[in-house]
N, C-alpha and C. Protein backbone atom coordinates (compact mmCIF):
# COMPACT_ATOMS: atom_id res chain seq x y z
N UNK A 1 100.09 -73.33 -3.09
CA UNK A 1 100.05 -72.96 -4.50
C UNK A 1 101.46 -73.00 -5.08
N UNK A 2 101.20 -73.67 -6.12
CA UNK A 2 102.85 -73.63 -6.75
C UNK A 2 102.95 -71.88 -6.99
N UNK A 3 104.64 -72.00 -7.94
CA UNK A 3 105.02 -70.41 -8.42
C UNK A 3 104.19 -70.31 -10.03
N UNK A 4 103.60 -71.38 -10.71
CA UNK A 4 103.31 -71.07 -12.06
C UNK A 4 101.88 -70.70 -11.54
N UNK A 5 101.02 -71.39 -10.89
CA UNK A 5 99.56 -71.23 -10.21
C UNK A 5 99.87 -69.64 -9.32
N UNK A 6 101.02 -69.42 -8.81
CA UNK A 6 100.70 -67.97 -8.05
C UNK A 6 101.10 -66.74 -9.35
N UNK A 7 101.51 -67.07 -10.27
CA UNK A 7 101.83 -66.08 -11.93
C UNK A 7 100.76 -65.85 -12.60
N UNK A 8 99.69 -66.62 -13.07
CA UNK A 8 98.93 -67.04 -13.32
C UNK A 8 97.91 -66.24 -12.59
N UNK A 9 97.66 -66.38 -11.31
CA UNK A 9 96.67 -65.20 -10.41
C UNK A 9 97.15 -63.83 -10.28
N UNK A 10 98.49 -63.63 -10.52
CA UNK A 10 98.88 -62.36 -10.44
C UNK A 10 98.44 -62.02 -11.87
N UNK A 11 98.59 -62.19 -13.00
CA UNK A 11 98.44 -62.09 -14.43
C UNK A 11 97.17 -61.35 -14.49
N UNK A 12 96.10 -62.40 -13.81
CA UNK A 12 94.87 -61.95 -14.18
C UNK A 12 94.43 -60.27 -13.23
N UNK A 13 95.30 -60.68 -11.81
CA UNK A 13 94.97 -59.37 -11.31
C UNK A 13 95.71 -58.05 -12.08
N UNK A 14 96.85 -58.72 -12.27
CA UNK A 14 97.37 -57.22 -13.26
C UNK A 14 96.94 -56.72 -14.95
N UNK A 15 96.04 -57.89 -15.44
CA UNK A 15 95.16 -57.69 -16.29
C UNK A 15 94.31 -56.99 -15.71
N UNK A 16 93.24 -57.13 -14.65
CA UNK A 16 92.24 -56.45 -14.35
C UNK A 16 92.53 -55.00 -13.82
N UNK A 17 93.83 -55.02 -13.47
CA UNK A 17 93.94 -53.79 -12.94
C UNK A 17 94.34 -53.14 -14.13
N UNK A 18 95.09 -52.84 -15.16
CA UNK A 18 94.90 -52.24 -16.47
C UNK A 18 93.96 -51.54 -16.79
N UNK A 19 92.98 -52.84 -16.76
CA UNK A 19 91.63 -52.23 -17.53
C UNK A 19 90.89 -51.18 -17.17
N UNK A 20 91.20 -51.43 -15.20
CA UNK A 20 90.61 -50.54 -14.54
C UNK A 20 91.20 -49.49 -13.59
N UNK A 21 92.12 -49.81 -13.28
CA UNK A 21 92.33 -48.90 -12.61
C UNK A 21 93.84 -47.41 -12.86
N UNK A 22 93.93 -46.70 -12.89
CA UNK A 22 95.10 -45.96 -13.15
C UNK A 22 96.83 -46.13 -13.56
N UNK A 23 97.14 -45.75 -14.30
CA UNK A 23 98.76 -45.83 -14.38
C UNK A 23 99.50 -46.06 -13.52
N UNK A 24 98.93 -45.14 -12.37
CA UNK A 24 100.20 -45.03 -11.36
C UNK A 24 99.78 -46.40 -10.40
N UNK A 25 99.06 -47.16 -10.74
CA UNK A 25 98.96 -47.97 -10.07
C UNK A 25 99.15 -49.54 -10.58
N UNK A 26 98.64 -48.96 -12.02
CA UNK A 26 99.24 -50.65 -12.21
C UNK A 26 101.08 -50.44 -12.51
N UNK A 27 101.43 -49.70 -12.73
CA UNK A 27 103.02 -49.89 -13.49
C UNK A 27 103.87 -49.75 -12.12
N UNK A 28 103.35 -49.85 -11.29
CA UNK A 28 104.42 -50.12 -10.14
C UNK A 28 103.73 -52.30 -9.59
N UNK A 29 102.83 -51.68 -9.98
CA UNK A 29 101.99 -53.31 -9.87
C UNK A 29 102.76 -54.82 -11.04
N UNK A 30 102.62 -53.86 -11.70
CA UNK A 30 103.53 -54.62 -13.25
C UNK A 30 105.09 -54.82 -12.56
N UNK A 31 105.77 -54.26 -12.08
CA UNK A 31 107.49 -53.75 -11.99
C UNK A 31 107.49 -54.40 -10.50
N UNK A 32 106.51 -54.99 -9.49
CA UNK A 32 107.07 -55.63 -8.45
C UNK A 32 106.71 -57.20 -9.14
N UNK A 33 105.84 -57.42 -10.09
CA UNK A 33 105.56 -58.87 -10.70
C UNK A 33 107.04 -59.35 -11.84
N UNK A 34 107.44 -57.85 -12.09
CA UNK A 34 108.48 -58.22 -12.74
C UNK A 34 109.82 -58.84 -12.29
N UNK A 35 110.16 -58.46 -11.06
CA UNK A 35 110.95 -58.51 -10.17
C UNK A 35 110.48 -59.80 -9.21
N UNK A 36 109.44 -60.22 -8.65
CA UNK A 36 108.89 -61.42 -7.83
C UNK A 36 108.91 -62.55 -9.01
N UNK A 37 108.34 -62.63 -10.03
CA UNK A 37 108.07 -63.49 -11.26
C UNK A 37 109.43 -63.52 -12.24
N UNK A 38 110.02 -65.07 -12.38
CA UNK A 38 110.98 -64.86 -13.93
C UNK A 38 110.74 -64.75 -14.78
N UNK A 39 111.01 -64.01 -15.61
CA UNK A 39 110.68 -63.87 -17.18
C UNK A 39 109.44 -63.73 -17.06
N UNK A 40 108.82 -62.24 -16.07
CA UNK A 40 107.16 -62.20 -16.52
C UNK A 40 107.32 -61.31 -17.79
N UNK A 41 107.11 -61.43 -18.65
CA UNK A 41 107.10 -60.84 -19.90
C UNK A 41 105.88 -60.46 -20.65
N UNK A 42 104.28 -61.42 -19.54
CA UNK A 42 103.34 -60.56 -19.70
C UNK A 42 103.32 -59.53 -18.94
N UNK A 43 104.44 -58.64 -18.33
CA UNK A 43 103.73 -57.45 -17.44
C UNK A 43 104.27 -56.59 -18.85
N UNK A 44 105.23 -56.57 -19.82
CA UNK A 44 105.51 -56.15 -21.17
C UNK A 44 104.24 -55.22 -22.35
N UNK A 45 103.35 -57.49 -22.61
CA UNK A 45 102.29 -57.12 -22.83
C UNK A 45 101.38 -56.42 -22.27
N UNK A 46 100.84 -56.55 -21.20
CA UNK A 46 100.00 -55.98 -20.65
C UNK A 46 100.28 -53.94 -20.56
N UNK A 47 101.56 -53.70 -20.61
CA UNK A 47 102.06 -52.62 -21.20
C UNK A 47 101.86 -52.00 -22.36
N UNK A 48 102.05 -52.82 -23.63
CA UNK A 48 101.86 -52.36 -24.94
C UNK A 48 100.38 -52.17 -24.90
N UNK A 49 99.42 -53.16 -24.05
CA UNK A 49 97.97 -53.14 -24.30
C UNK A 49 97.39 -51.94 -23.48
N UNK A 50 97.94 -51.42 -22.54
CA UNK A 50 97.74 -50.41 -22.09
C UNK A 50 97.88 -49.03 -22.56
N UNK A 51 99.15 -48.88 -23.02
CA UNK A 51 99.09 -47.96 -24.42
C UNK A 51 98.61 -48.00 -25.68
N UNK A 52 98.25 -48.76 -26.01
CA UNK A 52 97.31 -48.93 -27.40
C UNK A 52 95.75 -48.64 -26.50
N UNK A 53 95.37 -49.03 -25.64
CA UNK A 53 93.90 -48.70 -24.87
C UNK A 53 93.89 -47.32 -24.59
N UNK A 54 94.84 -46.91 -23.84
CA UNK A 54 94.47 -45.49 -22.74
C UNK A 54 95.89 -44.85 -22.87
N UNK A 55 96.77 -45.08 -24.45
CA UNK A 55 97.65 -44.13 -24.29
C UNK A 55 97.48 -42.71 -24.40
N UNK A 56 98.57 -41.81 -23.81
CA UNK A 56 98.47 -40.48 -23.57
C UNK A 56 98.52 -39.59 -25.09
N UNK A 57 97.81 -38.48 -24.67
CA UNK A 57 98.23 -37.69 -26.27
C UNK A 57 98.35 -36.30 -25.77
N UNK A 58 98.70 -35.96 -24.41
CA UNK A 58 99.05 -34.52 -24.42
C UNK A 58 99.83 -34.61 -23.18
N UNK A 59 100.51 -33.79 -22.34
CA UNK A 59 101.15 -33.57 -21.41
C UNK A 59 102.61 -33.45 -21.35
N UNK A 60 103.12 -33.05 -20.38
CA UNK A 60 104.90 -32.74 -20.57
C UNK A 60 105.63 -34.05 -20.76
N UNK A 61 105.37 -34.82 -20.07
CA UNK A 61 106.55 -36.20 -19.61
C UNK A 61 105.37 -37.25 -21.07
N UNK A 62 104.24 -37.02 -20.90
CA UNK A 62 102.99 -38.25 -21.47
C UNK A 62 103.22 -37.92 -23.11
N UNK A 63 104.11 -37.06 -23.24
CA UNK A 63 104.10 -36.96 -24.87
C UNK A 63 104.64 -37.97 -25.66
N UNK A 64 105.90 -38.65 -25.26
CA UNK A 64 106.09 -39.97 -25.36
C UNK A 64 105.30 -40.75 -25.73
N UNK A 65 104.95 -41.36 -26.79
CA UNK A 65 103.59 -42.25 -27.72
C UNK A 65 103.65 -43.64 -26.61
N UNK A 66 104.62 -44.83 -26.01
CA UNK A 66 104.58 -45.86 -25.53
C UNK A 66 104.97 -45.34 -24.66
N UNK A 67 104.68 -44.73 -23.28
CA UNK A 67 105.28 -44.01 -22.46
C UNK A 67 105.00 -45.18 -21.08
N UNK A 68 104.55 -45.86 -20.96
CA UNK A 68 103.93 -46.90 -20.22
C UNK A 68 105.19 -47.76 -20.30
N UNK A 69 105.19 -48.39 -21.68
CA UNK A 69 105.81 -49.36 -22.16
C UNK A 69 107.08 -49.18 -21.99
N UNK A 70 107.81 -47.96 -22.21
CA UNK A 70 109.33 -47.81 -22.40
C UNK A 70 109.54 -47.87 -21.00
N UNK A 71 108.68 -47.16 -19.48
CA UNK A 71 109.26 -47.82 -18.30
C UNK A 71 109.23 -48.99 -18.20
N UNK A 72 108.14 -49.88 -18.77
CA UNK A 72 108.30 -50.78 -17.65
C UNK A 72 109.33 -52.07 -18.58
N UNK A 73 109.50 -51.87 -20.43
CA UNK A 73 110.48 -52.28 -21.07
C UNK A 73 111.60 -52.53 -19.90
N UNK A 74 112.27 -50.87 -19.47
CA UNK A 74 113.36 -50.88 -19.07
C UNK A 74 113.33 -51.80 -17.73
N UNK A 75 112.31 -51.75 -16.65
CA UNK A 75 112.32 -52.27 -15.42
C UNK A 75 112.10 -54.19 -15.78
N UNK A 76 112.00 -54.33 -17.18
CA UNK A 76 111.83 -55.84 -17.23
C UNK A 76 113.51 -56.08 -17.62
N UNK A 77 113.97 -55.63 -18.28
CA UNK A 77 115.43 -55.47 -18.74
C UNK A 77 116.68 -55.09 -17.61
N UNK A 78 116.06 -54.60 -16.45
CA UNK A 78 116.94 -54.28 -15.39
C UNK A 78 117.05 -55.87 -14.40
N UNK A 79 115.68 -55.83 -14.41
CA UNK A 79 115.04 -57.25 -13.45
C UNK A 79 115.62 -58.59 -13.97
N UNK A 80 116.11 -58.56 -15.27
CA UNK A 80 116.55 -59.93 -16.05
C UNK A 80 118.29 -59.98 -15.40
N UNK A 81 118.53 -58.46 -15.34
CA UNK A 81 120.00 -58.46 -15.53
C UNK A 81 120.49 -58.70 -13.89
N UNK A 82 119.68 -57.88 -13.18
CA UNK A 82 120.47 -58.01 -11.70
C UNK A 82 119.09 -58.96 -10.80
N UNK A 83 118.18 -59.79 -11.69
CA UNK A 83 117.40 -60.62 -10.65
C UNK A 83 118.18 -61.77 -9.80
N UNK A 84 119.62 -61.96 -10.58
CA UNK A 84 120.29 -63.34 -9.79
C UNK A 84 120.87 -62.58 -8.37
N UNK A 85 120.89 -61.54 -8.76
CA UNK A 85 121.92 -60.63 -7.69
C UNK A 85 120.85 -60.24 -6.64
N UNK A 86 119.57 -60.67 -6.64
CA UNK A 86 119.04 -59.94 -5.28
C UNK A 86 118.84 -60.97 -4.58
N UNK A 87 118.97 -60.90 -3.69
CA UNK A 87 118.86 -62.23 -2.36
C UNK A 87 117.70 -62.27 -1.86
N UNK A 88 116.59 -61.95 -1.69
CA UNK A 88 115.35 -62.37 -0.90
C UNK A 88 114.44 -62.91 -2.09
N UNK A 89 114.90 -63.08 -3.29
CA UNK A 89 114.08 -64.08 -4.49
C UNK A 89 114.49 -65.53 -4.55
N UNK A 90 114.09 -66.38 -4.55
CA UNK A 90 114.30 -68.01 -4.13
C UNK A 90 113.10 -68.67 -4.89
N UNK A 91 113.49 -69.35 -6.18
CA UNK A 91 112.42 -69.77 -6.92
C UNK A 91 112.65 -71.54 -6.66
């Protein structure tokens, strides 16, 4: 499988996992695609769509309106800056 054909299957699994399954599971799911994948910038979207679906409206840390989004914003913005700098990525 090429790298655009293996993005592409990850996409849809981290779409499906959104829909279905918990926070704590897709946004670490999102943040290793961000980091394996260049410029995945749908794990972003799939962020904003997650907070517009199943954002939070009560709790200590969940009060934050894009609270999804602003981690994984930052972990796409970290991943751009030091992705040349990690050595076991080889595209």
């Amino acid at each position: 499988m090429t790298l655009q054909t293996k993005s592409i299957v990850y996409t849809v699994l981290a779409s499906v996992a959104v829909v279905f399954l918990p926070w704590y599971v897709y946004v670490p799911l999102l943040c290793v695609g961000m980091i394996v994948f260049h410029n995945f910038i749908e794990a972003v979207v799939l962020a904003v769509i997650a907070d517009l679906l199943f954002g939070f409206t009560g709790g200590s840390v969940m009060t934050i309106k894009y609270f999804t989004t602003s981690i994984i914003g930052i972990v796409f913005l970290l991943s751009v800056v030091f992705r040349d700098k990690l050595r076991f990525i080889n595209d």
